[in-house]
PDB file of N, CA and C in Angstrom:
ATOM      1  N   UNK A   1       0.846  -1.162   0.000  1.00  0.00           N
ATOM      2  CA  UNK A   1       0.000   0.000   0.000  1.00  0.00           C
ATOM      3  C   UNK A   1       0.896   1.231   0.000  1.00  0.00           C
ATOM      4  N   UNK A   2       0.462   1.907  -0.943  1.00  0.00           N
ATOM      5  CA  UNK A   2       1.417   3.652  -0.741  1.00  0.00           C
ATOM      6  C   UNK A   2       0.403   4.454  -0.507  1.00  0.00           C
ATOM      7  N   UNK A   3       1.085   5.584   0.603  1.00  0.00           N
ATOM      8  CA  UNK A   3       0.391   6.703   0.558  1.00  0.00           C
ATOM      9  C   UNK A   3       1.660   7.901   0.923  1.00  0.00           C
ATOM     10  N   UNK A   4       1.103   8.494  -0.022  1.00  0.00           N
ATOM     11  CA  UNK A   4       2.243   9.582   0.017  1.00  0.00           C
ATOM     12  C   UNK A   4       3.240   9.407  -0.125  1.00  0.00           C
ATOM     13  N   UNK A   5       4.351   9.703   0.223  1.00  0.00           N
ATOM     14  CA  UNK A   5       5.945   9.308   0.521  1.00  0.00           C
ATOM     15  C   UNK A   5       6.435   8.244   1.100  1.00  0.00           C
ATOM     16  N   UNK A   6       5.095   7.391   1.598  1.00  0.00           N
ATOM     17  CA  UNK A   6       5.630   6.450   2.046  1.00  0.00           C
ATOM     18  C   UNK A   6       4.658   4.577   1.905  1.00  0.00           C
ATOM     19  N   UNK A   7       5.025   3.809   1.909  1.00  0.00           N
ATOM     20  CA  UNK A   7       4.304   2.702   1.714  1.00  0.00           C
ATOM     21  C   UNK A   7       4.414   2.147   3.124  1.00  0.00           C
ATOM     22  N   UNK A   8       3.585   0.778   2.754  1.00  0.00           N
ATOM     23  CA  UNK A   8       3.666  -0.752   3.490  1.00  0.00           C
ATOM     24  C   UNK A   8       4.063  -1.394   2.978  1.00  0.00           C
ATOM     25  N   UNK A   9       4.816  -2.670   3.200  1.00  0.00           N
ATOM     26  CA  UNK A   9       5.484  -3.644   2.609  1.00  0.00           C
ATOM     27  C   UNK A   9       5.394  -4.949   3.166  1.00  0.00           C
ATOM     28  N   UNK A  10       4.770  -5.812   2.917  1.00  0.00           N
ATOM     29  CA  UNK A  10       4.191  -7.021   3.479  1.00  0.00           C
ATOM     30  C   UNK A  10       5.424  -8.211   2.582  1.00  0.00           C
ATOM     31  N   UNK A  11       6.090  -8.731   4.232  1.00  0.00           N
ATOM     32  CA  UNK A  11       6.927 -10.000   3.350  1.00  0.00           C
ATOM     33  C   UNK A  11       5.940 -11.659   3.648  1.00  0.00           C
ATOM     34  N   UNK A  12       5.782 -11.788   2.907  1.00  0.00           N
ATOM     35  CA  UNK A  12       4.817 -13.382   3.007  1.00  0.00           C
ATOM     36  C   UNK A  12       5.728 -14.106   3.908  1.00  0.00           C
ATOM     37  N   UNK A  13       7.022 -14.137   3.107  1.00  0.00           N
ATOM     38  CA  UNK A  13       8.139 -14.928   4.045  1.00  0.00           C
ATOM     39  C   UNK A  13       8.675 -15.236   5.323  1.00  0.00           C
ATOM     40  N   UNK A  14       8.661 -13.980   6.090  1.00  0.00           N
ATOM     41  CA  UNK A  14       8.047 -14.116   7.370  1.00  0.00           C
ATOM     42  C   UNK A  14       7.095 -13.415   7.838  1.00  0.00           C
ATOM     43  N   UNK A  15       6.482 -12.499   7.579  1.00  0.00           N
ATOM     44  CA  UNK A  15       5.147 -12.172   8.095  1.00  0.00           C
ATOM     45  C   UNK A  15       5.332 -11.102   8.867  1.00  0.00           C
ATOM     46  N   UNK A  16       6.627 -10.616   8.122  1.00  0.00           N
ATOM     47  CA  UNK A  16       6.953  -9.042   8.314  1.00  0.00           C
ATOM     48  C   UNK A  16       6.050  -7.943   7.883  1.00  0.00           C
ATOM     49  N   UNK A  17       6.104  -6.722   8.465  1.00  0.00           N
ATOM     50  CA  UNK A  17       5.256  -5.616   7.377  1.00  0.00           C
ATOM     51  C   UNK A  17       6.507  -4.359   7.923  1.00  0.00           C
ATOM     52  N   UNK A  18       6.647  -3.891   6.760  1.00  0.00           N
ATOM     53  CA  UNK A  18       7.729  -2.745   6.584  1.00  0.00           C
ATOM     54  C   UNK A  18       6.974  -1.478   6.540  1.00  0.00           C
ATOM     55  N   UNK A  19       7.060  -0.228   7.209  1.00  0.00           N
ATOM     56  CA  UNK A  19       6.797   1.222   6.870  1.00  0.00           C
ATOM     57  C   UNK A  19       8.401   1.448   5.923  1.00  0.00           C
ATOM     58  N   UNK A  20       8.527   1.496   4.870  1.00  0.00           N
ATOM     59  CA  UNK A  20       9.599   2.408   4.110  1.00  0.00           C
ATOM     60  C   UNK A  20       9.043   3.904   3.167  1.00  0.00           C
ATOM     61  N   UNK A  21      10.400   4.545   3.056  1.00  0.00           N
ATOM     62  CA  UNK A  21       9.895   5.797   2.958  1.00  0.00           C
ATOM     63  C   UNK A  21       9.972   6.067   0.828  1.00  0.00           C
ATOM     64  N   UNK A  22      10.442   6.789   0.105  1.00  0.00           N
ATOM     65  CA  UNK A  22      10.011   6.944  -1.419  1.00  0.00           C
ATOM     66  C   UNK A  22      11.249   6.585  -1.750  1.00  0.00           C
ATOM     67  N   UNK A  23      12.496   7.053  -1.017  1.00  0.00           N
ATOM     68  CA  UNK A  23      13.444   6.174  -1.393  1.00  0.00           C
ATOM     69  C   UNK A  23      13.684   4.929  -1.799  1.00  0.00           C
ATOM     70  N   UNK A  24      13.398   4.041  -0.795  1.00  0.00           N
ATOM     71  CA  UNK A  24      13.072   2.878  -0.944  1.00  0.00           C
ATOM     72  C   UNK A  24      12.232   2.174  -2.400  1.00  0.00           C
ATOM     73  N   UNK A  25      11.240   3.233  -2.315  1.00  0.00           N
ATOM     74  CA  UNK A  25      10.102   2.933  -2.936  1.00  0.00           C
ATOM     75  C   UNK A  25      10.895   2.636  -4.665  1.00  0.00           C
ATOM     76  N   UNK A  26      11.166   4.167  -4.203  1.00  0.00           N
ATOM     77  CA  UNK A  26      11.848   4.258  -5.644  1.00  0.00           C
ATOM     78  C   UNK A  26      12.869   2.990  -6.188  1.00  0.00           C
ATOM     79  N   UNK A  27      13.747   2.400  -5.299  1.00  0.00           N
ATOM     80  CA  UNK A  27      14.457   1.550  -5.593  1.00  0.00           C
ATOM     81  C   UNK A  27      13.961   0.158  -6.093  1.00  0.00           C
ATOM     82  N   UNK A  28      13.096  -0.238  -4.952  1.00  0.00           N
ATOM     83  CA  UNK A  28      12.328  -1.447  -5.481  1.00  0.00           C
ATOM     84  C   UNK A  28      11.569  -1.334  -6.550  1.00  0.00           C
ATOM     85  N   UNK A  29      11.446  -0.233  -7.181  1.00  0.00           N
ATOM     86  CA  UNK A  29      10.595   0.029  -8.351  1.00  0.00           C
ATOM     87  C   UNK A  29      11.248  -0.379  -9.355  1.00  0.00           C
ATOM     88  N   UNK A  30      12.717   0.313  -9.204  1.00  0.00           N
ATOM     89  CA  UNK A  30      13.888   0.497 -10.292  1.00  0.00           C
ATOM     90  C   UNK A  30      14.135  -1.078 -10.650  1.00  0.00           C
ATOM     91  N   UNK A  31      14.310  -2.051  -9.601  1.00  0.00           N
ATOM     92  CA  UNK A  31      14.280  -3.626  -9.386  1.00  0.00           C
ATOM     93  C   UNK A  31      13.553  -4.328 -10.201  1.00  0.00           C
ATOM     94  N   UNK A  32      12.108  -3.684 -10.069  1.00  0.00           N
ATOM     95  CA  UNK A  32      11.216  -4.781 -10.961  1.00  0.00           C
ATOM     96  C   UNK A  32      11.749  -5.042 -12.185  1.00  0.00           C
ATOM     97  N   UNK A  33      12.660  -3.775 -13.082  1.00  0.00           N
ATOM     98  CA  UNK A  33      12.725  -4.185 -14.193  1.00  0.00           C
ATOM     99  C   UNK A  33      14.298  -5.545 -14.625  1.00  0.00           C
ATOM    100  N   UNK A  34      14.166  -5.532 -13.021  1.00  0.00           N
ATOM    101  CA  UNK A  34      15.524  -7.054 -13.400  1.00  0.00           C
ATOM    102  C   UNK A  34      16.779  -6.687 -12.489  1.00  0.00           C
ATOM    103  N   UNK A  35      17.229  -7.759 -11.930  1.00  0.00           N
ATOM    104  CA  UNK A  35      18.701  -7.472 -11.199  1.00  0.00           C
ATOM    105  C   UNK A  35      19.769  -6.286 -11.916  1.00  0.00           C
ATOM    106  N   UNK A  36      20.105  -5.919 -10.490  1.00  0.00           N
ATOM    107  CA  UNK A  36      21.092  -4.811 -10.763  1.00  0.00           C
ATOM    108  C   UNK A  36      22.064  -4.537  -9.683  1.00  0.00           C
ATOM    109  N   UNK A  37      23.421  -3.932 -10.151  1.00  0.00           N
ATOM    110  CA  UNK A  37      24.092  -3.416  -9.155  1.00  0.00           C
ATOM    111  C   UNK A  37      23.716  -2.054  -8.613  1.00  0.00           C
ATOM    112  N   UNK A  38      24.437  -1.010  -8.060  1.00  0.00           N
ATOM    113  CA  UNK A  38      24.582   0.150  -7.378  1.00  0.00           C
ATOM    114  C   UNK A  38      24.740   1.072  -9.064  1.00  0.00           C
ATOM    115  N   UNK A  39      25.524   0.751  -9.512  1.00  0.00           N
ATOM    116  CA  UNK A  39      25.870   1.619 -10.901  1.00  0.00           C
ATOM    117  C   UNK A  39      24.521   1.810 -11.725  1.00  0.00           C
ATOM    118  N   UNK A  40      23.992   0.050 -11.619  1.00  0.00           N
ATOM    119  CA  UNK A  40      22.762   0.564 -12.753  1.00  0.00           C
ATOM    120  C   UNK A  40      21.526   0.336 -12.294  1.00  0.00           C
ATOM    121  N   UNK A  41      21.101   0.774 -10.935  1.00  0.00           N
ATOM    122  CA  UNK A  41      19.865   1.418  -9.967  1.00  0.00           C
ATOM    123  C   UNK A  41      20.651   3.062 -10.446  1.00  0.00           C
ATOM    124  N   UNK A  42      21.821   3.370  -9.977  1.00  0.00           N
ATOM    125  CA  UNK A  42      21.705   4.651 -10.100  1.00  0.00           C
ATOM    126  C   UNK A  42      21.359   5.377 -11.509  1.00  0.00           C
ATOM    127  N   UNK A  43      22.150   4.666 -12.461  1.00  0.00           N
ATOM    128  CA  UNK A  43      21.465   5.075 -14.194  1.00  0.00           C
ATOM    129  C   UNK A  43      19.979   4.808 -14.254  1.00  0.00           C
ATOM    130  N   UNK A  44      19.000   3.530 -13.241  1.00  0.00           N
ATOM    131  CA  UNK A  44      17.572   3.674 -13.946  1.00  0.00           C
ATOM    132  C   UNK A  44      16.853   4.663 -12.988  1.00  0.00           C
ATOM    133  N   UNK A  45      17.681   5.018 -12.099  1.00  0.00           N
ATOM    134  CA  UNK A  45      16.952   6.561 -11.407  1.00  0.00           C
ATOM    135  C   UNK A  45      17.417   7.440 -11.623  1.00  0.00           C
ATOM    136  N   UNK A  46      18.092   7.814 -12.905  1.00  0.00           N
ATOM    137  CA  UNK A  46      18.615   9.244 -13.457  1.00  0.00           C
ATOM    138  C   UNK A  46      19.422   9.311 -11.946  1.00  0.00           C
ATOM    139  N   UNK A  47      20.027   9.200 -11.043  1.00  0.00           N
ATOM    140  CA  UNK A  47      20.817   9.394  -9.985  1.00  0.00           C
ATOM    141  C   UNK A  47      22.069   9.517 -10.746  1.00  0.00           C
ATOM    142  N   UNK A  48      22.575  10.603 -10.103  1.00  0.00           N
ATOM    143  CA  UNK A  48      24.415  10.776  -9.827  1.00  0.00           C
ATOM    144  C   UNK A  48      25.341   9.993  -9.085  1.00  0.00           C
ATOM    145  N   UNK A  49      26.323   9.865  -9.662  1.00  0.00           N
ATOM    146  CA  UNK A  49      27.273   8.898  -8.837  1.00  0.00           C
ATOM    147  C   UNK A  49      27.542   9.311  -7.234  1.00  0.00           C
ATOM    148  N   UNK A  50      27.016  10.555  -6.682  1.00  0.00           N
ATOM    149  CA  UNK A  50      26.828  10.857  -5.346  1.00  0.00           C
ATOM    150  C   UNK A  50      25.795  10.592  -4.779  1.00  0.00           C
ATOM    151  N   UNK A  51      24.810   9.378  -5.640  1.00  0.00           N
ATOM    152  CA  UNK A  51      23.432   8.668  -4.597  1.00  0.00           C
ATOM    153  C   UNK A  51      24.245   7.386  -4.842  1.00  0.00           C
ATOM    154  N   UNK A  52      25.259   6.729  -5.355  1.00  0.00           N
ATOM    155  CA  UNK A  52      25.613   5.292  -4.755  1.00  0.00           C
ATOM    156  C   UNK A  52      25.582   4.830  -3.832  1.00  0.00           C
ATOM    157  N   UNK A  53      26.488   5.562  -2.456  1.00  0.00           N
ATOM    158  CA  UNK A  53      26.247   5.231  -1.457  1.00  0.00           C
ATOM    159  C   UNK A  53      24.649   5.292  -1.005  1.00  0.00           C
ATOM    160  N   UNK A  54      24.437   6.344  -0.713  1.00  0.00           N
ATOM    161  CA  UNK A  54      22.630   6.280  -0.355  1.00  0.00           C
ATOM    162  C   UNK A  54      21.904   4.745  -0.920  1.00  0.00           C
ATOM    163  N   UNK A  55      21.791   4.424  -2.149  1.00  0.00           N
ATOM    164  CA  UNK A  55      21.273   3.574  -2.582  1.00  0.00           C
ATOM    165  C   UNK A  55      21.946   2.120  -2.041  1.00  0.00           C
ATOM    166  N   UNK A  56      23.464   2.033  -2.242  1.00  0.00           N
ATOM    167  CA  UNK A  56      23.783   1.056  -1.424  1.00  0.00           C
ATOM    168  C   UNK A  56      23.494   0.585   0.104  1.00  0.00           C
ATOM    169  N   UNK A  57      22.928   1.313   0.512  1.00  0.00           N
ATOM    170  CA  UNK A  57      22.875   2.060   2.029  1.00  0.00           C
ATOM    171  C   UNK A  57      21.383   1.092   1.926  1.00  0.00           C
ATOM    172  N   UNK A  58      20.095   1.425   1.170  1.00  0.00           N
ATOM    173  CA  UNK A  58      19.107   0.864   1.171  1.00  0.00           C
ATOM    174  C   UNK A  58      18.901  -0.263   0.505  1.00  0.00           C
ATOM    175  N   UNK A  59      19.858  -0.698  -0.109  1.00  0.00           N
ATOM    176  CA  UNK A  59      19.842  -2.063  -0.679  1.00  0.00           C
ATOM    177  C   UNK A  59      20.399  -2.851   0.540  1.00  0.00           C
ATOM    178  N   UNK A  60      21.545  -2.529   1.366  1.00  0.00           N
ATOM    179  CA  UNK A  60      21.915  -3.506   2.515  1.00  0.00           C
ATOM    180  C   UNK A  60      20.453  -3.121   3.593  1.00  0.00           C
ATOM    181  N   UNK A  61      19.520  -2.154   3.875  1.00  0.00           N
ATOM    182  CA  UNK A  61      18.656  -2.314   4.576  1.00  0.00           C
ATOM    183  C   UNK A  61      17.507  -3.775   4.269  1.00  0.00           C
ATOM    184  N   UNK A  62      17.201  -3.699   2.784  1.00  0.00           N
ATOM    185  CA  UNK A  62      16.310  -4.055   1.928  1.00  0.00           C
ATOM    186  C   UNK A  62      16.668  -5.696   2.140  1.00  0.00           C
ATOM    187  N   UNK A  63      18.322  -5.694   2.276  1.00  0.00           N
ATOM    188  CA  UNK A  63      18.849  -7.282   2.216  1.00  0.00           C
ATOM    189  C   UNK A  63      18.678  -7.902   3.982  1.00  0.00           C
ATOM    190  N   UNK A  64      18.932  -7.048   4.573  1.00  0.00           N
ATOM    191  CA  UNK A  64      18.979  -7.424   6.380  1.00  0.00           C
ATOM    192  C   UNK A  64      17.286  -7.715   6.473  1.00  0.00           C
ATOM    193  N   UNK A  65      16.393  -7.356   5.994  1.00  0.00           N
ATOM    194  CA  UNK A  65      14.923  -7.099   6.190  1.00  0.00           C
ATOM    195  C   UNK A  65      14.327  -8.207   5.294  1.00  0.00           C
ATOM    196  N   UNK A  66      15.419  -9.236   4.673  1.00  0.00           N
ATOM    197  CA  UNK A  66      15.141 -10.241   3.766  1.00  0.00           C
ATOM    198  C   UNK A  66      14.115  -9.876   2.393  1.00  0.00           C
ATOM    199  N   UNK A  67      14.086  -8.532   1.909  1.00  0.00           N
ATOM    200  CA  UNK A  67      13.146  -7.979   0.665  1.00  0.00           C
ATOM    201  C   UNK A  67      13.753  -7.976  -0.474  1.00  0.00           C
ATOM    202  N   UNK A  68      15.356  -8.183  -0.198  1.00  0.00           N
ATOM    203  CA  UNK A  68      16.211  -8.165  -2.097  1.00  0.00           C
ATOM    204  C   UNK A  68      17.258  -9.757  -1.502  1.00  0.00           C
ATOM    205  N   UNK A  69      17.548  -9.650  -2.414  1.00  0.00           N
ATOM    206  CA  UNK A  69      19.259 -10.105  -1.948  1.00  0.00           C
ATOM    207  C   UNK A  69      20.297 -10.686  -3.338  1.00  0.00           C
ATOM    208  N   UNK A  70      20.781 -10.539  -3.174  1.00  0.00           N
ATOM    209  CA  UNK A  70      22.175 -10.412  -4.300  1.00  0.00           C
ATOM    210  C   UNK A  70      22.877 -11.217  -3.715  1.00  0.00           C
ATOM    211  N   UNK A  71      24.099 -12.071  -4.777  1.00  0.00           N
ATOM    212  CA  UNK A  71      25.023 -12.816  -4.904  1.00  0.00           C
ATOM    213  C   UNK A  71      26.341 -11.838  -4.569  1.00  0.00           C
ATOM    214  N   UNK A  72      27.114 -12.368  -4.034  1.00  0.00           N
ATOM    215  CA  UNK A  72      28.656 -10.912  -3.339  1.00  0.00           C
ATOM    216  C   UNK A  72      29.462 -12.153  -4.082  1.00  0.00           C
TER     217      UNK A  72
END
């Protein structure tokens, strides 16, 4: 569910529910269209190479909260 700047996020998996804020939002959006690193989340959000960190920042939230997860 979104409202405003911010959603709900329901994990089936464990039966979590997340408040995240548009950041987020935005990222998991950028996701649907297929795995990605930090470089190319930041190219499908028109982002500058000075939101890498930020975005990396919510991808390790996204991974601790079991909602993404990537191969290292």
């Amino acid at each position: 569910m979104i409202c405003g700047d911010e959603a709900v996020l329901y994990n089936e998996l464990s039966g979590d529910t997340h408040l995240v804020d548009s950041d987020v939002i935005a990222v998991l959006l950028a996701l649907r269209a297929g795995a990605a690193g930090v470089p190319e989340l930041c190219a499908r959000l028109d982002a500058g190479a000075d939101a890498a960190a930020g975005i990396g920042t919510i991808l390790a939230g996204l991974r601790h909260l079991a909602l993404v997860e990537w191969a290292t």
